[in-house]
Protein backbone atom coordinates (compact mmCIF):
# COMPACT_ATOMS: atom_id res chain seq x y z
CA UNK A 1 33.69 85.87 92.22
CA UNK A 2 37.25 86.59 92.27
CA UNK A 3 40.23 85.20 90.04
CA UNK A 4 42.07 82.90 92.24
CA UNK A 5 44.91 84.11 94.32
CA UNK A 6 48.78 83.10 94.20
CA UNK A 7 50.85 84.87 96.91
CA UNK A 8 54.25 85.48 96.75
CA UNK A 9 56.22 85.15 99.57
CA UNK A 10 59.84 85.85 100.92
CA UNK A 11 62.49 87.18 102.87
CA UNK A 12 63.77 91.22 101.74
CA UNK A 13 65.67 92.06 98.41
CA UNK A 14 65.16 87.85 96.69
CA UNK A 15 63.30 89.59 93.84
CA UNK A 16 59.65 89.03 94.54
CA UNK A 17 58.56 92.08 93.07
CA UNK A 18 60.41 91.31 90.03
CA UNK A 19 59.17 87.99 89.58
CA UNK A 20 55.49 89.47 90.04
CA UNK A 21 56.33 92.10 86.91
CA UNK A 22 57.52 88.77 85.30
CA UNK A 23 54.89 86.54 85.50
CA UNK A 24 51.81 89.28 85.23
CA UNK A 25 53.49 90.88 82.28
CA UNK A 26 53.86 94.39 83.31
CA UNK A 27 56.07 96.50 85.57
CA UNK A 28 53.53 97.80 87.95
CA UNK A 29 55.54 96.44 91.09
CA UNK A 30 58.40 99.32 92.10
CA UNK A 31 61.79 97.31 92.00
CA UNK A 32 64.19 99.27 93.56
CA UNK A 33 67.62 98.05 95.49
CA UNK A 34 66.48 98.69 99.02
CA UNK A 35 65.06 96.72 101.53
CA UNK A 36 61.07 96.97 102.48
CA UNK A 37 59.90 98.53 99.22
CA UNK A 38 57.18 96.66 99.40
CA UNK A 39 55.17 96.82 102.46
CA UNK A 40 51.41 96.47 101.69
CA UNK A 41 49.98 93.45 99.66
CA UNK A 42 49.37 94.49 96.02
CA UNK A 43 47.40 93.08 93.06
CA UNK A 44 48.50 91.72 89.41
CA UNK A 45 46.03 89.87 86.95
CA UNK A 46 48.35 87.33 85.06
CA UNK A 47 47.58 84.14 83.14
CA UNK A 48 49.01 81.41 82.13
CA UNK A 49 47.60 78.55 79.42
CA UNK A 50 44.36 78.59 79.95
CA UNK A 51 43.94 79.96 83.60
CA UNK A 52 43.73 83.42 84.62
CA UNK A 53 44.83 84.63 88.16
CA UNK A 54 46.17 86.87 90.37
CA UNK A 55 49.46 87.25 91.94
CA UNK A 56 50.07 89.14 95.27
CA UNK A 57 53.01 90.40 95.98
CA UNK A 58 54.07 90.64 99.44
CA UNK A 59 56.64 92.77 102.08
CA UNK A 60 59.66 91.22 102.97
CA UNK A 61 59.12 88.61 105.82
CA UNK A 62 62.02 88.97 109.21
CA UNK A 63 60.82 87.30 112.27
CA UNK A 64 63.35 88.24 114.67
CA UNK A 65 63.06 92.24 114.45
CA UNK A 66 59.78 93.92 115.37
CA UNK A 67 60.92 97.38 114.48
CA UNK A 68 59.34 99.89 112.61
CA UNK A 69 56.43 98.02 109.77
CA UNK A 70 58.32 94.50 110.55
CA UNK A 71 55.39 92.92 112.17
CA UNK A 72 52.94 94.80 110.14
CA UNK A 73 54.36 93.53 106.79
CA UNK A 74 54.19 89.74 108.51
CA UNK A 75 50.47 90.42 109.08
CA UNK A 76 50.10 91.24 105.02
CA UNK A 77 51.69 88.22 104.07
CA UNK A 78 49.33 85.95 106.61
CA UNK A 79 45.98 87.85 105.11
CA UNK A 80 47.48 86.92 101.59
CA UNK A 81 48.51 83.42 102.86
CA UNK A 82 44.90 83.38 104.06
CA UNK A 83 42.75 84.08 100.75
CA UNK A 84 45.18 82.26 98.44
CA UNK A 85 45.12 79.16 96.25
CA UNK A 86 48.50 78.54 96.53
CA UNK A 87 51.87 80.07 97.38
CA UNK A 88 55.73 81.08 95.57
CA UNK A 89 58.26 80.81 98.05
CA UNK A 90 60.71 83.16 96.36
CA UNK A 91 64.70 82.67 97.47
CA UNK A 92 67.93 84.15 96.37
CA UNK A 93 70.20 81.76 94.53
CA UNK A 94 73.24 83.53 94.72
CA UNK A 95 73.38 83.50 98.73
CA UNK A 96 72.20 80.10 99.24
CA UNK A 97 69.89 79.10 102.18
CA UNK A 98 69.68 81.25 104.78
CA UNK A 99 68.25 81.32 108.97
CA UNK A 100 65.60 83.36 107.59
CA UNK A 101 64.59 81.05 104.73
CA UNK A 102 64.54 78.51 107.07
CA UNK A 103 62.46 80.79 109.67
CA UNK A 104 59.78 81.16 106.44
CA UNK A 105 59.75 77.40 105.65
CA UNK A 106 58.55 76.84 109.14
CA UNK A 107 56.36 79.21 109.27
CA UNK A 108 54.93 78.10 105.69
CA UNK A 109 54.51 74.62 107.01
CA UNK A 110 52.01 75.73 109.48
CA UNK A 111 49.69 77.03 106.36
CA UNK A 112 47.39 74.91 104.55
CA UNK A 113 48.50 76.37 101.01
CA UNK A 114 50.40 74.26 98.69
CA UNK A 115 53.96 76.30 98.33
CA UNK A 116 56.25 76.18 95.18
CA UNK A 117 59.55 76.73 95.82
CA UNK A 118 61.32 79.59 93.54
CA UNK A 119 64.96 79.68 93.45
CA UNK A 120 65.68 83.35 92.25
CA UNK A 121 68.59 84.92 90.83
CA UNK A 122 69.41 81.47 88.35
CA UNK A 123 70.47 84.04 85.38
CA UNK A 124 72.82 81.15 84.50
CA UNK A 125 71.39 78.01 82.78
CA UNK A 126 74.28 76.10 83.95
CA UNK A 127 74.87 77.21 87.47
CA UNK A 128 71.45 77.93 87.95
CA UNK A 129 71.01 74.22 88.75
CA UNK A 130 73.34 74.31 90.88
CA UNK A 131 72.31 76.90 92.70
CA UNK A 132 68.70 75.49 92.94
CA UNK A 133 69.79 72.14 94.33
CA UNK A 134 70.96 73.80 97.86
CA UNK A 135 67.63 74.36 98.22
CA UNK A 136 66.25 71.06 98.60
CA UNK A 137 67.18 71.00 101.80
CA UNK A 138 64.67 73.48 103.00
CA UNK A 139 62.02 69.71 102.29
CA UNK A 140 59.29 71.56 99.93
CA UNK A 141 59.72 69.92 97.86
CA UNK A 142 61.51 70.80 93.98
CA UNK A 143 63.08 73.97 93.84
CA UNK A 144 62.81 75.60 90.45
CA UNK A 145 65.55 77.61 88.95
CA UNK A 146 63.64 80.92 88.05
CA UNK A 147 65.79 84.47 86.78
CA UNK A 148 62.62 87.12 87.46
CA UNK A 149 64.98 89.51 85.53
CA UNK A 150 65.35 87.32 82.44
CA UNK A 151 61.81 84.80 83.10
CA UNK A 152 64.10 81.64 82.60
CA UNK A 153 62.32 79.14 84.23
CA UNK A 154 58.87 80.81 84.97
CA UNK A 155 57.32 78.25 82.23
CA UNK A 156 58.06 75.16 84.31
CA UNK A 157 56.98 76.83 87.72
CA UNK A 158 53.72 77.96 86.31
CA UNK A 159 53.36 74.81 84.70
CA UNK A 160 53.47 73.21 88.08
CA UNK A 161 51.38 76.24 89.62
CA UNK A 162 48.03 76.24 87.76
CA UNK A 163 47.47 72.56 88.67
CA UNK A 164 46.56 73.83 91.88
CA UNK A 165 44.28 76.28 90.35
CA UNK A 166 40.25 76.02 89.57
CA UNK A 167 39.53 75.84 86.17
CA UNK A 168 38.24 78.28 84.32
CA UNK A 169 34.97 76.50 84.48
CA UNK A 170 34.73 77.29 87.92
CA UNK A 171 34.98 80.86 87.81
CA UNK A 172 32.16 82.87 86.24
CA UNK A 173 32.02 86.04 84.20
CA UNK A 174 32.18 89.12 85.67
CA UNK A 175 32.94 93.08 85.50
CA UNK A 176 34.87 95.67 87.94
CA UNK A 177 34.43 98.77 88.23
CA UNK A 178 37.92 100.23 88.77
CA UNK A 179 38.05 102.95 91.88
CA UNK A 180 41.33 104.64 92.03
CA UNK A 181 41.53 106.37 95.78
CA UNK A 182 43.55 109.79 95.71
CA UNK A 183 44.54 112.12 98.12
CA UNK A 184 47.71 114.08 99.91
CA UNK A 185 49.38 112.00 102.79
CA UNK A 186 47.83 110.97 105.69
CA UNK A 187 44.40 112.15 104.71
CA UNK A 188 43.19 108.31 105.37
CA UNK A 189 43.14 106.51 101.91
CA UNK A 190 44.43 103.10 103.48
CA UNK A 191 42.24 103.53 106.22
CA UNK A 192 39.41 103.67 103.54
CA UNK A 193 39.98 101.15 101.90
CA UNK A 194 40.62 99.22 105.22
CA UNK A 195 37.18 100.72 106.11
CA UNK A 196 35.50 98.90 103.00
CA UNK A 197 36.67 95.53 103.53
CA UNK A 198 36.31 95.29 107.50
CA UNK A 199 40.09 94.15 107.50
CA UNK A 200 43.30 95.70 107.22
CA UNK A 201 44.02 94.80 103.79
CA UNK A 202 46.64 98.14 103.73
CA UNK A 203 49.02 98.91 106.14
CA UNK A 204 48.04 102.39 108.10
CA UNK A 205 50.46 104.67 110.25
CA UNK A 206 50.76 108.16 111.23
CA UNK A 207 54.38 108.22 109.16
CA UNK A 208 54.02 109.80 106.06
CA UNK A 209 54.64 107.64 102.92
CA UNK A 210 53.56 104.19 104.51
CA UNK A 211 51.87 103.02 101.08
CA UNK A 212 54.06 103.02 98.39
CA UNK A 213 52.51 100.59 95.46
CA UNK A 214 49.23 101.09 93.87
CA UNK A 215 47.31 98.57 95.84
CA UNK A 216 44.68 96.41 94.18
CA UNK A 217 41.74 94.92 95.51
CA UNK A 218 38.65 93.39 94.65
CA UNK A 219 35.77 93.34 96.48
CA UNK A 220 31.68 92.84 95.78
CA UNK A 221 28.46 94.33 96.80
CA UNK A 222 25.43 92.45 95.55
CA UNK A 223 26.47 91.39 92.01
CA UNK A 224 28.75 93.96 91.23
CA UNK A 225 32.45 93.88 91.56
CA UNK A 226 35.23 96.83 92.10
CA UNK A 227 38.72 97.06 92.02
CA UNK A 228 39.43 99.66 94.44
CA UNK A 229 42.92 101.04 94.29
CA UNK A 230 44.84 102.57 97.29
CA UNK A 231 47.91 104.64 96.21
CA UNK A 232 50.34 106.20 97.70
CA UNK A 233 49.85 110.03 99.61
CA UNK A 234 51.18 112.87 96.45
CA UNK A 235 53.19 115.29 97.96
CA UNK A 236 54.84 118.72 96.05
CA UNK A 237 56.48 117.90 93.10
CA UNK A 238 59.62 119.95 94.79
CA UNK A 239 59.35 117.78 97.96
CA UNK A 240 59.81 114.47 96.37
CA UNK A 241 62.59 113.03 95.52
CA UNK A 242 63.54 110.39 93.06
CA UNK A 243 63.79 106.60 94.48
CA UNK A 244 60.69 104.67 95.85
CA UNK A 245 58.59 108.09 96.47
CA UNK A 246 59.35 108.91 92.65
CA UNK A 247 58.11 105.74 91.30
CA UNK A 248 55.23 104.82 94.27
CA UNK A 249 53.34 108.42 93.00
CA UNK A 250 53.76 107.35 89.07
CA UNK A 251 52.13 104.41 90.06
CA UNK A 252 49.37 106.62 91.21
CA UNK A 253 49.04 108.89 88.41
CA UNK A 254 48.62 105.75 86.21
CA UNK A 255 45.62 104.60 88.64
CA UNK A 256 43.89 107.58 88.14
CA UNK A 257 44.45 106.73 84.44
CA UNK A 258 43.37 103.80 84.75
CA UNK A 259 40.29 103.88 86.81
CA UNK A 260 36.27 104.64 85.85
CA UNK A 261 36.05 106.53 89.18
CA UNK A 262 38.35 108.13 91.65
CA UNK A 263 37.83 109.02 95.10
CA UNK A 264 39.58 112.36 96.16
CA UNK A 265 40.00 112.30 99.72
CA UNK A 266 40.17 115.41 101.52
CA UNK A 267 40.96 115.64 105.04
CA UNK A 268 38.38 117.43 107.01
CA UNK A 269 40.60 118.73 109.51
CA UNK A 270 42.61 120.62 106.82
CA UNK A 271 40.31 121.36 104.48
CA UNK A 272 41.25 121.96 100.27
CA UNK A 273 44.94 122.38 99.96
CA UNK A 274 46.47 123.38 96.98
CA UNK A 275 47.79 120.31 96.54
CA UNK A 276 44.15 118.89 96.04
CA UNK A 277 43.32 121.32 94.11
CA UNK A 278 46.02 120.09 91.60
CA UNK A 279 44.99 116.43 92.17
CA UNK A 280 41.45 117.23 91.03
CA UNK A 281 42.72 119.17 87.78
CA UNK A 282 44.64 115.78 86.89
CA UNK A 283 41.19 113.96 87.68
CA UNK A 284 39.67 116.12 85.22
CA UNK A 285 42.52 115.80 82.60
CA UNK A 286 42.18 112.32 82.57
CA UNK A 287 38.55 112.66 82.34
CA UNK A 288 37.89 110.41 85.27
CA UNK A 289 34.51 110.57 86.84
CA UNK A 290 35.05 111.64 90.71
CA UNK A 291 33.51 111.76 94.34
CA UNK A 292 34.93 114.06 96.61
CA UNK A 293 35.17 112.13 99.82
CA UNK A 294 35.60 114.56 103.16
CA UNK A 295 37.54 111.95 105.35
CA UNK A 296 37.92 112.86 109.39
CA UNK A 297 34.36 113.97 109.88
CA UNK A 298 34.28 112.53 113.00
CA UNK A 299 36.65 114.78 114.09
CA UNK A 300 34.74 117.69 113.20
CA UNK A 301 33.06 120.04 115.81
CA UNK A 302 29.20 120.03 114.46
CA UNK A 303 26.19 121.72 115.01
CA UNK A 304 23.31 121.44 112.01
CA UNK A 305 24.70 124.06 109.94
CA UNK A 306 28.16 122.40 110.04
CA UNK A 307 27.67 119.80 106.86
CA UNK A 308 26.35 122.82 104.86
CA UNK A 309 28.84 125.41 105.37
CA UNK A 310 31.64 123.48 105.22
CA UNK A 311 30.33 122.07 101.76
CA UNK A 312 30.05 125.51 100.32
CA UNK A 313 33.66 126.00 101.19
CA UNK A 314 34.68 123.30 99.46
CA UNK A 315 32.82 124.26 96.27
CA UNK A 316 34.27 127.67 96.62
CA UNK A 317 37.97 126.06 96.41
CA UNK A 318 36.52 123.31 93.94
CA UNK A 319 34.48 125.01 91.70
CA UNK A 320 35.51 123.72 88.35
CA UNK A 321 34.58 120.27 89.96
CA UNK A 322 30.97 121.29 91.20
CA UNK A 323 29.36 118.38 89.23
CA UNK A 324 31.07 115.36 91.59
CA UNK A 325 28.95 115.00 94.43
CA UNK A 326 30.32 115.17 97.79
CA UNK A 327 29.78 111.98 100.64
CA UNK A 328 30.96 113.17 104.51
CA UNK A 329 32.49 109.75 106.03
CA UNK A 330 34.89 108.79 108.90
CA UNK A 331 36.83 105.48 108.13
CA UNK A 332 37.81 104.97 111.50
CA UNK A 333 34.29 104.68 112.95
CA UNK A 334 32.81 103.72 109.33
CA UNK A 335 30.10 106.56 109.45
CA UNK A 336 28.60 106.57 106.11
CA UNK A 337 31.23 104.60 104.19
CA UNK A 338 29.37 102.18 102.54
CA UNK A 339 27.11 104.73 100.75
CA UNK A 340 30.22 105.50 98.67
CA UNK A 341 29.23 102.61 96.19
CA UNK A 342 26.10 104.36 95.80
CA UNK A 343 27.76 107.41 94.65
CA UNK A 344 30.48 105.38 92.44
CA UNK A 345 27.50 103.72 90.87
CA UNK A 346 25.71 106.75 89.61
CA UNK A 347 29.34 108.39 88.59
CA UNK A 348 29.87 105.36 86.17
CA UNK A 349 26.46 105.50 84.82
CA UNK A 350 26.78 108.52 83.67
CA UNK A 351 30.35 108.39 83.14
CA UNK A 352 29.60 106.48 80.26
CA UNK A 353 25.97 107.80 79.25
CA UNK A 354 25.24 108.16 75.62
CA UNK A 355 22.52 111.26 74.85
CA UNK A 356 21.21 111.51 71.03
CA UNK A 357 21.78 114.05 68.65
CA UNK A 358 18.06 115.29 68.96
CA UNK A 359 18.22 116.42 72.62
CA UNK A 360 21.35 117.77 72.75
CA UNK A 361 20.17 120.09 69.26
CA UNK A 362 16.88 120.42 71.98
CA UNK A 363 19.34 121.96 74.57
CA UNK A 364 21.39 123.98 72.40
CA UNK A 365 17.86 125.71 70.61
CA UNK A 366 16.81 126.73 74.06
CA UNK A 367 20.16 127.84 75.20
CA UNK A 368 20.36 130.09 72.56
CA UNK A 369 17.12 130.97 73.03
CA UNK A 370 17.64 132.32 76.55
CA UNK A 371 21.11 133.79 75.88
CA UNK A 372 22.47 134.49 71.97
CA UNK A 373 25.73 133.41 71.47
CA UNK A 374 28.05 136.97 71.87
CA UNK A 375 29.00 139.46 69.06
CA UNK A 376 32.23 140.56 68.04
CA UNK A 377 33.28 144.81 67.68
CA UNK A 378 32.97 143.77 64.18
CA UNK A 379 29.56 143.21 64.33
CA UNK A 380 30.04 139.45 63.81
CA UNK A 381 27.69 137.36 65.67
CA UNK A 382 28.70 133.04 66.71
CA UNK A 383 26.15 130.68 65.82
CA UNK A 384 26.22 127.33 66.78
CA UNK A 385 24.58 125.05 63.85
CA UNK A 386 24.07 121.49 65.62
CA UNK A 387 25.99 119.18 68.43
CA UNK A 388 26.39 115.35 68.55
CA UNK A 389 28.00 113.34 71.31
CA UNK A 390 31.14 111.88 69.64
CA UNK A 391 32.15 109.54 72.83
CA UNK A 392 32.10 108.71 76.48
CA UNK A 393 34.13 108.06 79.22
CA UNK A 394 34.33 110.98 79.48
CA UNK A 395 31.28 112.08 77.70
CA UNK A 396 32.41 114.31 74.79
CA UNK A 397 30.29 116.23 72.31
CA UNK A 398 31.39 118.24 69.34
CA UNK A 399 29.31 121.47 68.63
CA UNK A 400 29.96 122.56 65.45
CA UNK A 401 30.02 126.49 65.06
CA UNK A 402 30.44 129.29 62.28
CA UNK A 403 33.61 129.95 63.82
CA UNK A 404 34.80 128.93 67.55
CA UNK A 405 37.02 132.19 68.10
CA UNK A 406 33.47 133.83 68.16
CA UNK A 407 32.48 132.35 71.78
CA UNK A 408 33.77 133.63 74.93
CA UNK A 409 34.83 131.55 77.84
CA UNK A 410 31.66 132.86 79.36
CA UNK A 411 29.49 131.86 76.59
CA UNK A 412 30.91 127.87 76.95
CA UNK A 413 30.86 127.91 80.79
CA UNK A 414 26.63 129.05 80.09
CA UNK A 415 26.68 126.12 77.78
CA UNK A 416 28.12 123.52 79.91
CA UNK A 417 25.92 124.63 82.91
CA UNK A 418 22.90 124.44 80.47
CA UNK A 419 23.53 120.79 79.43
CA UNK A 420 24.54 120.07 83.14
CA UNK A 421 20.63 121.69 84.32
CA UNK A 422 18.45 119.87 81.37
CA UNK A 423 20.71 116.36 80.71
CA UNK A 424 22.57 116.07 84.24
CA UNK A 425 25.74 113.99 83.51
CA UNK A 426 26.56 114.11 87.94
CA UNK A 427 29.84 112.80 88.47
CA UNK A 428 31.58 113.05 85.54
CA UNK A 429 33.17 115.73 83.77
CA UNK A 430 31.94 116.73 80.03
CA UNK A 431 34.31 117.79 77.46
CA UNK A 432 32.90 119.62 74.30
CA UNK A 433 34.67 120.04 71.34
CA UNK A 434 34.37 123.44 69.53
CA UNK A 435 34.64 122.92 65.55
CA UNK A 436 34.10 125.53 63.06
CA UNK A 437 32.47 123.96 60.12
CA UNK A 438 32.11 125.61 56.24
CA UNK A 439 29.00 126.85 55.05
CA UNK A 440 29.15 124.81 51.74
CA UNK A 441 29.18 121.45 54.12
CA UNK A 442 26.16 122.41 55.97
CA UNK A 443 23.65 121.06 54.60
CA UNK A 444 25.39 117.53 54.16
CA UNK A 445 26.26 116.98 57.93
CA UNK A 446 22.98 118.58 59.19
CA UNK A 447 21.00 116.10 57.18
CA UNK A 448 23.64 113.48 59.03
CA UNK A 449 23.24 114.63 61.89
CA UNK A 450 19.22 114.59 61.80
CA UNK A 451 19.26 110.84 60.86
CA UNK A 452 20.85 109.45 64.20
């Protein structure tokens, strides 16, 4: 089950994505001096005593223009209103009450969500009280003097906030699998994700750049739970510029970091891009287990030969990422989406597989069996002593060899492929460590090595 939700709620540019960094402790929320930065609903864990939640932060709420994500952004902040334990009514001290703060407390009225009133902006202990009192007119009740910049006040409003929280009795143990979603703009990562939880959760339009935060969002199948994570479309390095694009694709990068699995989406229509080809070398840097998700099939003029030449030509542009498998969906008529947690499954499971120093020694005896390592003009041949899996996530083994200068980048590609035919490891890359190692210490870490 779920940590209980707070959402926070608002009119544009009062500092609700600041208060969100505040109270979960990070700075995951872009805060940036311009109006509808936020536009999709997006996750924080935070805590506070002994009760651990999450806070959603919300788009700006205006009732009275329907223009451009306007009404879309109103139907974020209702979904949030929706699944949430209780509500922050965030409002800007230094302008006072305002037609649109009024508009909101309406509106909030109509919601059975207890709402906490936030006065932001109170950087001043003194005037900050001052400040807060105009708001007592909006009738919800006390208005708390908060500074999301500075977190005076947050301690009394969260003080007030968990008492309309379950306890942490209530809420039992479990563990996400974090799924970062990738891809260029507009290849249908909101619509995914939209696609998994039979709602629109993110906000989806034809005009490039629509999601901007990384957006969290827990769902379950059977008893386990993911976080997937929508980010925002990565463009060209030399086509963005700095501002909210800057910061929205940092906040991807640091999903990808940050995730077990990610899901590069490719648009079917377009095929690989070079662009995509660069996303899945970060993928690999991070050592992040992938799928490669073709989105758009529907779209796609078939016959049965279709699925398999296409997937060829993806392999042929993806080639150093031949070990993810590859899952053919459409998230606008849900064709085969749900079999993605299938694949995300088996990608952690290996992902974060442990193999013992006996079988990978096994594999390595009959690779070298089948092909010696190569010789140098010098008559100098590599040898490769013994191997041991030193971690996972990625999985990462350390071969330990007369001297690494001695194998080829042919030799290590036969190697890999080897361990990838007899051990598997699907969906995750594999990282192996080349180490030369002294004769005189031989005999010390083979006997190690033997024992585990």
């Amino acid at each position: 089950m779920p940590l209980p939700i707070v959402a926070i709620i608002g009119r544009p540019n009062v500092g609700k994505s600041t208060l969100v960094n505040r109270l979960a402790k990070d700075q995951q929320a872009i805060v940036h001096d311009e109006p509808g930065i936020t536009r999709d609903r997006t996750y924080r864990p935070a805590f506070w005593g002994d009760r651990d939640f999450q806070v959603v932060d919300t788009g700006g709420l205006v009732f009275d223009d329907d223009t451009e994500f306007l009404p879309l952004i109103r139907e974020q902040a209702m979904a949030a209103l929706n699944e949430a334990s209780a509500a922050i009514f965030v409002v800007d001290g230094q302008t006072g009450p305002t037609a649109g703060d009024y508009e909101i407390t309406d509106w909030l009225r109509q919601q059975k969500v207890p709402v906490l009133l936030a006065v932001n902006k109170c950087e001043s202990p003194e005037q900050g009280l001052i400040q807060a009192a105009q708001f007592w007119e909006l009738g919800l009740g006390e208005p708390y003097a908060v500074s999301g910049i500075h977190g005076n006040g947050t301690g009394e409003l969260l003080d007030e906030l968990i008492t309309h929280l379950p306890s942490p009795e209530e809420l039992p143990d479990y563990e996400e699998i974090n799924v970062a979603i990738i891809g260029r703009p507009n290849v249908g990562k909101s619509s995914l994700l939209n696609a998994f939880l039979g709602e629109n959760r993110a906000i989806v339009s034809p005009i490039s750049g629509t999601t901007r935060d990384a957006i969290d969002t827990v769902v379950e199948r059977g008893e386990k739970t993911y976080r997937l994570i929508d980010t925002a479309g990565i463009r060209r390095k030399k086509n963005v510029e700095y501002g909210a694009e800057f910061f929205s694709i940092n906040r991807a990068f640091k999903a990808i970091r940050r995730s077990d699995v990610v899901l590069l989406v490719i648009d079917a229509i377009d095929g690989v891009t070079e662009q995509d080809l660069k996303l899945a070398d970060r993928v690999i840097d991070e050592g992040r287990a992938a799928i490669i998700v073709i989105n758009k099939w529907d779209a796609v003029d078939k016959d049965s030969y279709t699925i398999y030449d296409y997937q060829k030509t993806v392999l042929s542009r993806l080639y150093f990422m031949e070990w993810a498998e590859m899952i053919f969906v459409s998230a606008m008529t849900g064709q085969r989406v749900e079999k993605i947690f299938n694949c995300v499954d088996t990608a952690v499971t290996e992902h974060r597989r442990r193999v013992t120093t006996s079988v990978i020694n096994e594999v390595l005896q009959e690779a070298a069996k089948w092909h010696s390592p190569p010789t140098t003009r010098q008559g100098k041949q590599g040898k490769i002593y013994y191997g041991t899996q030193v971690s996972s996530q990625p999985p990462t083994i350390a071969l330990f060899v007369n001297d690494p200068k001695r194998f080829n980048d042919n030799y290590r590609r036969y190697i890999e492929g080897q361990f990838r035919q007899q051990i598997g490891f699907p969906g995750t890359p594999i990282r192996f460590l080349w180490r030369g190692k002294k004769v005189r210490d031989l005999e010390q870490t083979v006997n190690r090595a033997t024992k585990v």
